[in-house]
PDB file of N, CA and C in Angstrom:
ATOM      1  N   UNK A   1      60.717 111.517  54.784  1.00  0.00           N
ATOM      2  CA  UNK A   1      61.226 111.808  53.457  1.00  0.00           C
ATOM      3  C   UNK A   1      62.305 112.898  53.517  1.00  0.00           C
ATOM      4  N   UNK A   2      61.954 113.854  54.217  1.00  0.00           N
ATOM      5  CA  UNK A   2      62.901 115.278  54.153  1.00  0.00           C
ATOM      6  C   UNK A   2      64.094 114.511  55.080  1.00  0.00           C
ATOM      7  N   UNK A   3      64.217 114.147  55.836  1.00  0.00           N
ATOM      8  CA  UNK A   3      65.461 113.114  56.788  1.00  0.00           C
ATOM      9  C   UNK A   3      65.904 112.591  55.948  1.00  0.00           C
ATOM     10  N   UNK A   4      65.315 111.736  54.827  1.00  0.00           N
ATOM     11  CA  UNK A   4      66.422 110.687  54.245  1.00  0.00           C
ATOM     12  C   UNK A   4      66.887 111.456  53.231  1.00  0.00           C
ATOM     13  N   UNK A   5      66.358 112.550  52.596  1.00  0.00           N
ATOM     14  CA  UNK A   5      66.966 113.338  51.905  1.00  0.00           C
ATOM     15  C   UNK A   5      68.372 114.194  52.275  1.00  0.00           C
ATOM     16  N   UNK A   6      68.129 114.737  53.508  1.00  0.00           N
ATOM     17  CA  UNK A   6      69.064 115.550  54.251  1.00  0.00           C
ATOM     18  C   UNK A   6      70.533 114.867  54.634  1.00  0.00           C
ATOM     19  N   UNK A   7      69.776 113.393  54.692  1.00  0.00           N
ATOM     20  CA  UNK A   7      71.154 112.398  54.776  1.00  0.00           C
ATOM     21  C   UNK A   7      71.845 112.130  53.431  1.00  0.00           C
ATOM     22  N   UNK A   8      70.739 112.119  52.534  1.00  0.00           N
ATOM     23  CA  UNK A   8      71.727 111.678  51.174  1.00  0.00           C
ATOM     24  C   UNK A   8      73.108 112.777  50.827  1.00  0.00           C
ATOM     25  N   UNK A   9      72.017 114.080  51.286  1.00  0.00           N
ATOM     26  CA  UNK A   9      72.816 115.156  50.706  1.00  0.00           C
ATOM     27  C   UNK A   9      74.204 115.464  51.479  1.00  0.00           C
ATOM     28  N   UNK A  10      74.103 114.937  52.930  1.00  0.00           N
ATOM     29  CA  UNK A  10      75.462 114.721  53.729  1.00  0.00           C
ATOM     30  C   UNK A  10      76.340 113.526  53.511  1.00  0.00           C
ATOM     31  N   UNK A  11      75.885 112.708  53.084  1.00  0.00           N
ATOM     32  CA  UNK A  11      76.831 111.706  52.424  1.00  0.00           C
ATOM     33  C   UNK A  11      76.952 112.066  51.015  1.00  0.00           C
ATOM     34  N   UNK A  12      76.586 113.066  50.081  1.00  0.00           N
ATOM     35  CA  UNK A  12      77.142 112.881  49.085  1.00  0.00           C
ATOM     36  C   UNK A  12      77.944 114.315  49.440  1.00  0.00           C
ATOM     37  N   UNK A  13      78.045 115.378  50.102  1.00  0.00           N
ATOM     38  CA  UNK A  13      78.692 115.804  50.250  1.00  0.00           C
ATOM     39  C   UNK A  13      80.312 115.484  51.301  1.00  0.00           C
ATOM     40  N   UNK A  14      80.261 114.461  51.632  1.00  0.00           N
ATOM     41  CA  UNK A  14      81.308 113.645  52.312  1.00  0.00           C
ATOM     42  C   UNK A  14      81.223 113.772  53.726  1.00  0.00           C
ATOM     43  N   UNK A  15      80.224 114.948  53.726  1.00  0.00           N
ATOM     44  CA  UNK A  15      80.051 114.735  55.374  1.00  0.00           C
ATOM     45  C   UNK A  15      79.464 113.445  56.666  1.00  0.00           C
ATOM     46  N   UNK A  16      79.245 113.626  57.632  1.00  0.00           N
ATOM     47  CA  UNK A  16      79.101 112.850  58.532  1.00  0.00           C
ATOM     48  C   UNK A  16      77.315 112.290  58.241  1.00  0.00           C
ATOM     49  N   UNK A  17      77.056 110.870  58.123  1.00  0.00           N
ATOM     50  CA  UNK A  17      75.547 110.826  58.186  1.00  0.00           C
ATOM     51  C   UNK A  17      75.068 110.951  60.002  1.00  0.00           C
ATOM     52  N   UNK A  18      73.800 110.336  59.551  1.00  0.00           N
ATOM     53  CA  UNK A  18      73.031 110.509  60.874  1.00  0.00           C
ATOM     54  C   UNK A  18      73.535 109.416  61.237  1.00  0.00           C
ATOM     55  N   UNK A  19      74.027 109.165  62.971  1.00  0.00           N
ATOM     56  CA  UNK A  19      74.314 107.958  63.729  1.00  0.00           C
ATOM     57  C   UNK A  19      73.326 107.100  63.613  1.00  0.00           C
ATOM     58  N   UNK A  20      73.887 105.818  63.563  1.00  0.00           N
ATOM     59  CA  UNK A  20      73.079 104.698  63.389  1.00  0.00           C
ATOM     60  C   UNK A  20      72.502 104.508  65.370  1.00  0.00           C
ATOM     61  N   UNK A  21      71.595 104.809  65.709  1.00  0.00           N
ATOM     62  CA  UNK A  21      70.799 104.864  67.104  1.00  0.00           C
ATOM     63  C   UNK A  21      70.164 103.813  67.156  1.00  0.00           C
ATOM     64  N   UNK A  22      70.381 102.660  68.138  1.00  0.00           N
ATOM     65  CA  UNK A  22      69.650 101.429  68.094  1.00  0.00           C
ATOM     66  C   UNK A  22      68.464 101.918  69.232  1.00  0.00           C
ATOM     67  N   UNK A  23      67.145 100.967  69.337  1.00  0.00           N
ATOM     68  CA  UNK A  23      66.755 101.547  69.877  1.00  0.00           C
ATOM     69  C   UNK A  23      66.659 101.124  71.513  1.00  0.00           C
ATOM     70  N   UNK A  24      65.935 101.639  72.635  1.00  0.00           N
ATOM     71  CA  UNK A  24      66.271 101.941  73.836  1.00  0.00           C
ATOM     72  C   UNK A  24      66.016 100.603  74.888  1.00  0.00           C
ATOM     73  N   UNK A  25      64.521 100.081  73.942  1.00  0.00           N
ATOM     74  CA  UNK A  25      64.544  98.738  74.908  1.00  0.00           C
ATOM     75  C   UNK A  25      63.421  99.220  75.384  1.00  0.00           C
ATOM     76  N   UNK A  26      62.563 100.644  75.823  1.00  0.00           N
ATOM     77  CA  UNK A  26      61.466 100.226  76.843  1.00  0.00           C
ATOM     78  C   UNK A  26      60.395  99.641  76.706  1.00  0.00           C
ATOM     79  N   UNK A  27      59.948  99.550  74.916  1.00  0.00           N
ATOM     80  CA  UNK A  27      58.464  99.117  74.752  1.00  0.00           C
ATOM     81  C   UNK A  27      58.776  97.892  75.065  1.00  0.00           C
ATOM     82  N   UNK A  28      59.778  96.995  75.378  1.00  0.00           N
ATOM     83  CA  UNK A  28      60.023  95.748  75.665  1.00  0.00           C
ATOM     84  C   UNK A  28      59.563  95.691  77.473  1.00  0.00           C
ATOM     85  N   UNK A  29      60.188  96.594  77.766  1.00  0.00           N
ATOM     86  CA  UNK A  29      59.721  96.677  79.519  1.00  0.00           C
ATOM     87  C   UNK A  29      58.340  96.799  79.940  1.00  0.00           C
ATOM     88  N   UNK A  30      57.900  97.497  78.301  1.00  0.00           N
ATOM     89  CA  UNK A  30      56.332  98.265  79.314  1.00  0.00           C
ATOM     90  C   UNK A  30      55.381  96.901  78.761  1.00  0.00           C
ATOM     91  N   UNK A  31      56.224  95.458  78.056  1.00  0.00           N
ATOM     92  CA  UNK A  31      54.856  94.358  77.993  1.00  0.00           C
ATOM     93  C   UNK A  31      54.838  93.404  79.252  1.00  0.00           C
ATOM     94  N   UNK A  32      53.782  93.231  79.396  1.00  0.00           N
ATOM     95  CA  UNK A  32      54.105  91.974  80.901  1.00  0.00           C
ATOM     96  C   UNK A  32      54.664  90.753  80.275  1.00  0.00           C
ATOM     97  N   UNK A  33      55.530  90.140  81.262  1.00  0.00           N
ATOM     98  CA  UNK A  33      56.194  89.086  81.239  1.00  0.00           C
ATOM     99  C   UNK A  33      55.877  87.975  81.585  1.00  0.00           C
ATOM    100  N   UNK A  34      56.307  86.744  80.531  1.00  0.00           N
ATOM    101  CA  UNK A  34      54.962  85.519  80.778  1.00  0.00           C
ATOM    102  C   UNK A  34      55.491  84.769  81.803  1.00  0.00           C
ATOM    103  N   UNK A  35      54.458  84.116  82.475  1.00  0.00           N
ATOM    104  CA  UNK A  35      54.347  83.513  84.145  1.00  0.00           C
ATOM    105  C   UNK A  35      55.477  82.544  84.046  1.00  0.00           C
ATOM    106  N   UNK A  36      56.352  82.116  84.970  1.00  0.00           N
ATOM    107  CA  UNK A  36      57.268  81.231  85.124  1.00  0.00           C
ATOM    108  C   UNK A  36      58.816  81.674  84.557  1.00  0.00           C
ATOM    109  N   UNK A  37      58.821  82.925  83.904  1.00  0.00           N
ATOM    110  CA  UNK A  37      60.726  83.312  83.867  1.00  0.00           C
ATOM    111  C   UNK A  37      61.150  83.886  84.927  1.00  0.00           C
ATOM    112  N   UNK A  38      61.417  83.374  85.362  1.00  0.00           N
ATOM    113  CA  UNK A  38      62.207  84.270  86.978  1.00  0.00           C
ATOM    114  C   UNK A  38      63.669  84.946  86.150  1.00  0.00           C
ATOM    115  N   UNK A  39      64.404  84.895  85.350  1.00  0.00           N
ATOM    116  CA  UNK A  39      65.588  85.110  85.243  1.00  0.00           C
ATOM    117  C   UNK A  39      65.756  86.489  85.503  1.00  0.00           C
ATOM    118  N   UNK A  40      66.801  86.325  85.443  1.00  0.00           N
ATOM    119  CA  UNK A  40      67.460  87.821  86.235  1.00  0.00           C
ATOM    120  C   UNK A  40      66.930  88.728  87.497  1.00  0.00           C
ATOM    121  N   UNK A  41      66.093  88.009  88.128  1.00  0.00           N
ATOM    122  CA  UNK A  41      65.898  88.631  89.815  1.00  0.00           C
ATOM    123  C   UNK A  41      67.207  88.194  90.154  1.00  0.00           C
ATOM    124  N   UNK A  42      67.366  89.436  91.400  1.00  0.00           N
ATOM    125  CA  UNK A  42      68.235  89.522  92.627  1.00  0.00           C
ATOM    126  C   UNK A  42      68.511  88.804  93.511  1.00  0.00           C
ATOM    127  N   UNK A  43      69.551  87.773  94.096  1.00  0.00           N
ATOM    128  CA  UNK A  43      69.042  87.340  95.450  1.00  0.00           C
ATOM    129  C   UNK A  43      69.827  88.237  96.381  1.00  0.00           C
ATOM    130  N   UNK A  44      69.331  88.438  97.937  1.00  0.00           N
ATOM    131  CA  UNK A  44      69.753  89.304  99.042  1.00  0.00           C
ATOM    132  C   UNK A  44      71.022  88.630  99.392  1.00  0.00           C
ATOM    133  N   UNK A  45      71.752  89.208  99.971  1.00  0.00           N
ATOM    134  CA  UNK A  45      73.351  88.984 100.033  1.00  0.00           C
ATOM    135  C   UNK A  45      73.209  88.013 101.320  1.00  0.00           C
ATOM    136  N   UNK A  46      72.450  88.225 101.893  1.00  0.00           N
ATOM    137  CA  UNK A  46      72.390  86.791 103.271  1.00  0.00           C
ATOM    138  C   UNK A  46      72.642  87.630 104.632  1.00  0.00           C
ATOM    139  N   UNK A  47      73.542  86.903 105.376  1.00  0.00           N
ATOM    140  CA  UNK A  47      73.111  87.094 106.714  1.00  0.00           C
ATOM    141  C   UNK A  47      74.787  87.348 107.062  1.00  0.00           C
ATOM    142  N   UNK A  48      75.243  88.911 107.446  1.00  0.00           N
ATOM    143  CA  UNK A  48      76.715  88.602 107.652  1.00  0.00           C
ATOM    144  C   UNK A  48      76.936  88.784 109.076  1.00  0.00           C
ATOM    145  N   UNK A  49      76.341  88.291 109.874  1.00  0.00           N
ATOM    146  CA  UNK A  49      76.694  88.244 111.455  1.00  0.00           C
ATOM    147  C   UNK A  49      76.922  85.981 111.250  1.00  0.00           C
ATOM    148  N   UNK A  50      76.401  85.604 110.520  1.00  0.00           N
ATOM    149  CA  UNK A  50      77.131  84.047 110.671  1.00  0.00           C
ATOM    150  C   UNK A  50      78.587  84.089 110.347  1.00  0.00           C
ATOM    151  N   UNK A  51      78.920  84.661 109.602  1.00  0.00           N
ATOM    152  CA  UNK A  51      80.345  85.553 108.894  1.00  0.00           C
ATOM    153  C   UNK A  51      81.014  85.507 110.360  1.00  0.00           C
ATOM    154  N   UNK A  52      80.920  86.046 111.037  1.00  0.00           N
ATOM    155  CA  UNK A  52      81.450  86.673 112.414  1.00  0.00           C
ATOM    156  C   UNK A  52      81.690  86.060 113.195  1.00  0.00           C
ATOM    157  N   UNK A  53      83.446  86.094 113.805  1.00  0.00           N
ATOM    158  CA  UNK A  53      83.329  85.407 114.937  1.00  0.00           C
ATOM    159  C   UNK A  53      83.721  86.165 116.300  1.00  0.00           C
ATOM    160  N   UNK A  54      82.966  85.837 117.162  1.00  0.00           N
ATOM    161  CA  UNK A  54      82.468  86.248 118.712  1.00  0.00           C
ATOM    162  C   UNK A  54      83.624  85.713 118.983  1.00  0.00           C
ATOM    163  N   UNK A  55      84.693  87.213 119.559  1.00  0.00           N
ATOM    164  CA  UNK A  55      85.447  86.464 120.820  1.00  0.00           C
ATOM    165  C   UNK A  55      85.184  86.897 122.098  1.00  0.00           C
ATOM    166  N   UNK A  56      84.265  87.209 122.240  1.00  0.00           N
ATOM    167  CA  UNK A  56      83.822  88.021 123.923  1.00  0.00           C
ATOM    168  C   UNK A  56      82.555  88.367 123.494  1.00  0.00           C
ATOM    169  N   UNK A  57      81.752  88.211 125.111  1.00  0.00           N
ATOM    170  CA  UNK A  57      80.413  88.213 125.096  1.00  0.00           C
ATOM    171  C   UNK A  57      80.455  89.162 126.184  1.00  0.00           C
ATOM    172  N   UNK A  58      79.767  90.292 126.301  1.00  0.00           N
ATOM    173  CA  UNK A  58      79.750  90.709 127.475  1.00  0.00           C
ATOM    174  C   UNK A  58      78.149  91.284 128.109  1.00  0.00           C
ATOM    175  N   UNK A  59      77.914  91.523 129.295  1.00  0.00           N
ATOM    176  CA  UNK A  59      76.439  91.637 129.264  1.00  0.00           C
ATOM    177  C   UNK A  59      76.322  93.387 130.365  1.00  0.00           C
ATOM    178  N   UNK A  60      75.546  93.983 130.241  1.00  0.00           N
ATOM    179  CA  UNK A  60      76.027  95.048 130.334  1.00  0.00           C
ATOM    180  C   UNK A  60      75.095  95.478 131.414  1.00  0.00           C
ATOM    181  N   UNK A  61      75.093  95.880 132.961  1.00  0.00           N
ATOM    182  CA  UNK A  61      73.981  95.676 133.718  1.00  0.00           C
ATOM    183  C   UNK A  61      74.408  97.613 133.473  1.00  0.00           C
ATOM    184  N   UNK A  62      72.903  98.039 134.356  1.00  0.00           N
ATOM    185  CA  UNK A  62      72.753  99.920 134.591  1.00  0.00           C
ATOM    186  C   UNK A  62      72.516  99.514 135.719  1.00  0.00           C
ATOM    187  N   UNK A  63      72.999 100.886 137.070  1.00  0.00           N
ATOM    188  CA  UNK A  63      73.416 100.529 138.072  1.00  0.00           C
ATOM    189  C   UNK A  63      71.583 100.923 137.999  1.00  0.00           C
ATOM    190  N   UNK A  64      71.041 102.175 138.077  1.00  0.00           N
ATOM    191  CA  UNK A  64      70.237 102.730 138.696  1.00  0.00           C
ATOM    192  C   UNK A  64      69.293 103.261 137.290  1.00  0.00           C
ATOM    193  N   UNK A  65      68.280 102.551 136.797  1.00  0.00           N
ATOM    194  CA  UNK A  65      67.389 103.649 135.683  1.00  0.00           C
ATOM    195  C   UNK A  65      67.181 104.659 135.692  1.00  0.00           C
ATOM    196  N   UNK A  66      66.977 105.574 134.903  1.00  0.00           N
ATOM    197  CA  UNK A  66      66.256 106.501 135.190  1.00  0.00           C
ATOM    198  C   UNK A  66      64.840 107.022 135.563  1.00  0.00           C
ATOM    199  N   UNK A  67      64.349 107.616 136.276  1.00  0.00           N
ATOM    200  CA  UNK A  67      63.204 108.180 136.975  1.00  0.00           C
ATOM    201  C   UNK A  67      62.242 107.927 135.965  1.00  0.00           C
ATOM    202  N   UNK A  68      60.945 107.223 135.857  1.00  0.00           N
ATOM    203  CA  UNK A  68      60.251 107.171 135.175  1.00  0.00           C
ATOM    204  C   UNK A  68      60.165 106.325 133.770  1.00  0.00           C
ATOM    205  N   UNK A  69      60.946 106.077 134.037  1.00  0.00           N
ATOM    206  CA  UNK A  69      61.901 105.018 132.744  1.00  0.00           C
ATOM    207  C   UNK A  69      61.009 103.647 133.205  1.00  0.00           C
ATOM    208  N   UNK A  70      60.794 102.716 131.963  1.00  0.00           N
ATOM    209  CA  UNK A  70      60.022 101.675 132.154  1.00  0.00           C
ATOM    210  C   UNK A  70      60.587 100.212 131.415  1.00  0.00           C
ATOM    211  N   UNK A  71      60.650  99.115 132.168  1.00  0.00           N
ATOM    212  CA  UNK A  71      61.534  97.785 131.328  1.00  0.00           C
ATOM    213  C   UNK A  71      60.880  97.124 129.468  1.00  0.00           C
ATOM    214  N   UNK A  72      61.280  97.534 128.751  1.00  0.00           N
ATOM    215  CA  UNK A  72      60.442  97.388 127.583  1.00  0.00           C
ATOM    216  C   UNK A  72      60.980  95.741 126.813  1.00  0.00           C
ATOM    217  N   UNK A  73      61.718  95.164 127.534  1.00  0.00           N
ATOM    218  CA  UNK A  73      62.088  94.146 126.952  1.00  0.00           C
ATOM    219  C   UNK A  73      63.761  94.168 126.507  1.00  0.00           C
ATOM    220  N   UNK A  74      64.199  93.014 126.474  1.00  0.00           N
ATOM    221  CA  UNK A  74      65.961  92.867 126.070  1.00  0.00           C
ATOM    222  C   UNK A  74      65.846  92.988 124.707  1.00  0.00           C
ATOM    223  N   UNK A  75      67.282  93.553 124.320  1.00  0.00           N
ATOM    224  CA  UNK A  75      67.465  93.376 122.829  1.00  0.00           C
ATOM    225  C   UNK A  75      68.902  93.197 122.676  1.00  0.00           C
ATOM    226  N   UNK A  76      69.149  91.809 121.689  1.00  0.00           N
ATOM    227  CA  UNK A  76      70.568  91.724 121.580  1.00  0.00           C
ATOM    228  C   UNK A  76      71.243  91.951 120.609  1.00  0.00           C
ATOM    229  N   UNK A  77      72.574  92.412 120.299  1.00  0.00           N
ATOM    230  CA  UNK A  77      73.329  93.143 118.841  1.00  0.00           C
ATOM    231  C   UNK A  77      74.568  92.849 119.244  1.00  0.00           C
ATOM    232  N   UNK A  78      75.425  92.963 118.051  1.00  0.00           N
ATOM    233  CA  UNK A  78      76.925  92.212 117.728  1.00  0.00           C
ATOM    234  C   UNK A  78      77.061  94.023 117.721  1.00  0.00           C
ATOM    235  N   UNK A  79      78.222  93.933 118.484  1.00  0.00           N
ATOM    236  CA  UNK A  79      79.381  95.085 117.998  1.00  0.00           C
ATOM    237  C   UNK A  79      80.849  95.000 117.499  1.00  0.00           C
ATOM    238  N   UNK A  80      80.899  95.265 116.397  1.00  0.00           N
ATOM    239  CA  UNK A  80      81.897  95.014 115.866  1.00  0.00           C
ATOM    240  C   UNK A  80      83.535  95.730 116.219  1.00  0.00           C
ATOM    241  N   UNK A  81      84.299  95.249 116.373  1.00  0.00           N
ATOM    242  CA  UNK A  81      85.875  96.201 117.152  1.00  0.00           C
ATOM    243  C   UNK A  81      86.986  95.862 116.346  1.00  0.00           C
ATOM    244  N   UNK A  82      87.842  96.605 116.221  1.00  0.00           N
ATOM    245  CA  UNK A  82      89.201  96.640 115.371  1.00  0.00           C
ATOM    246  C   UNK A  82      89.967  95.631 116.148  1.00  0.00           C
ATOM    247  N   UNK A  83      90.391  94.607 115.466  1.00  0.00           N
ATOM    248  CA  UNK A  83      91.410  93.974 116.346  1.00  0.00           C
ATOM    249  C   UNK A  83      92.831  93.454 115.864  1.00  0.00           C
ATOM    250  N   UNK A  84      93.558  94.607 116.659  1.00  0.00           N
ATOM    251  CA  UNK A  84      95.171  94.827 116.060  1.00  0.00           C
ATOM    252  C   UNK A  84      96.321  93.649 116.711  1.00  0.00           C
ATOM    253  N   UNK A  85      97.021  92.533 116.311  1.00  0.00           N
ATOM    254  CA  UNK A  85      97.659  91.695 117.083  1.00  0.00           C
ATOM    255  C   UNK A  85      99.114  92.264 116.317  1.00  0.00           C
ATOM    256  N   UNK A  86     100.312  92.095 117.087  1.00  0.00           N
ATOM    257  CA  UNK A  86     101.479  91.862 116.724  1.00  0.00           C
ATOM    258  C   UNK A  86     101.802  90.571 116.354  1.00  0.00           C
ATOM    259  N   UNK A  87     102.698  90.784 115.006  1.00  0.00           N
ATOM    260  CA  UNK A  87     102.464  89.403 115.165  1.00  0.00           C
ATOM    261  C   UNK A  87     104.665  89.479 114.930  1.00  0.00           C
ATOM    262  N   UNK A  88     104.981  88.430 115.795  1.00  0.00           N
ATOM    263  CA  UNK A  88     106.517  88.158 116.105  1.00  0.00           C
ATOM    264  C   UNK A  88     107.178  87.066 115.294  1.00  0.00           C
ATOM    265  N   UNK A  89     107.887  87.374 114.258  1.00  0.00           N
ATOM    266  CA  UNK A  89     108.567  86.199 113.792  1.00  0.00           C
ATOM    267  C   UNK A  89     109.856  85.960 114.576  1.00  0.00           C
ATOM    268  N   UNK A  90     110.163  84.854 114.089  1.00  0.00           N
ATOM    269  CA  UNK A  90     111.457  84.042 115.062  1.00  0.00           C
ATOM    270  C   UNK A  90     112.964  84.063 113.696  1.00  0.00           C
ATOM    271  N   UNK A  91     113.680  84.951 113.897  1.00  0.00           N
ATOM    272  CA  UNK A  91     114.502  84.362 113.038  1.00  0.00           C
ATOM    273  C   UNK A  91     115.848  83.966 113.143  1.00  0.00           C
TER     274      UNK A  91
END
């Protein structure tokens, strides 16, 4: 009551009313959602090493391990390199 009063009295004095504030949306978040809407999940961006193309493979031997050092298994990884070409027009 005292709010809608306080507003009358700012609009009849020409001043600014209270902003019209819509509201925020969470009591909508905090109800569970019924079984079967998937909409609006995420999908993961995929796989960007198929993206990639391999121009050299190289395999990388160690001359001598180190002391106490033990074989735990191979592991293989893409390294990625800047690759700057000139390129020559003919004119």
């Amino acid at each position: 009551m005292v709010a809608a009063l306080r507003d009358e009295i700012a609009r009849l004095k020409g001043g600014p009313g209270r902003p019209n504030i819509k509201p925020s949306g969470m009591e909508q978040a905090t109800e569970p959602k019924p079984p079967g809407s998937s909409g609006g999940q995420r999908r993961g961006r995929g796989s960007t090493r198929s993206k990639l193309s391999i121009h050299e493979e190289r395999t990388v031997k160690v001359a001598a391990p180190p002391r106490g050092s033990r074989f735990k298994g191979y592991t293989s990884f893409v390294v990625q390199d800047l690759v700057r070409a000139v390129q020559r027009s003919m004119l």
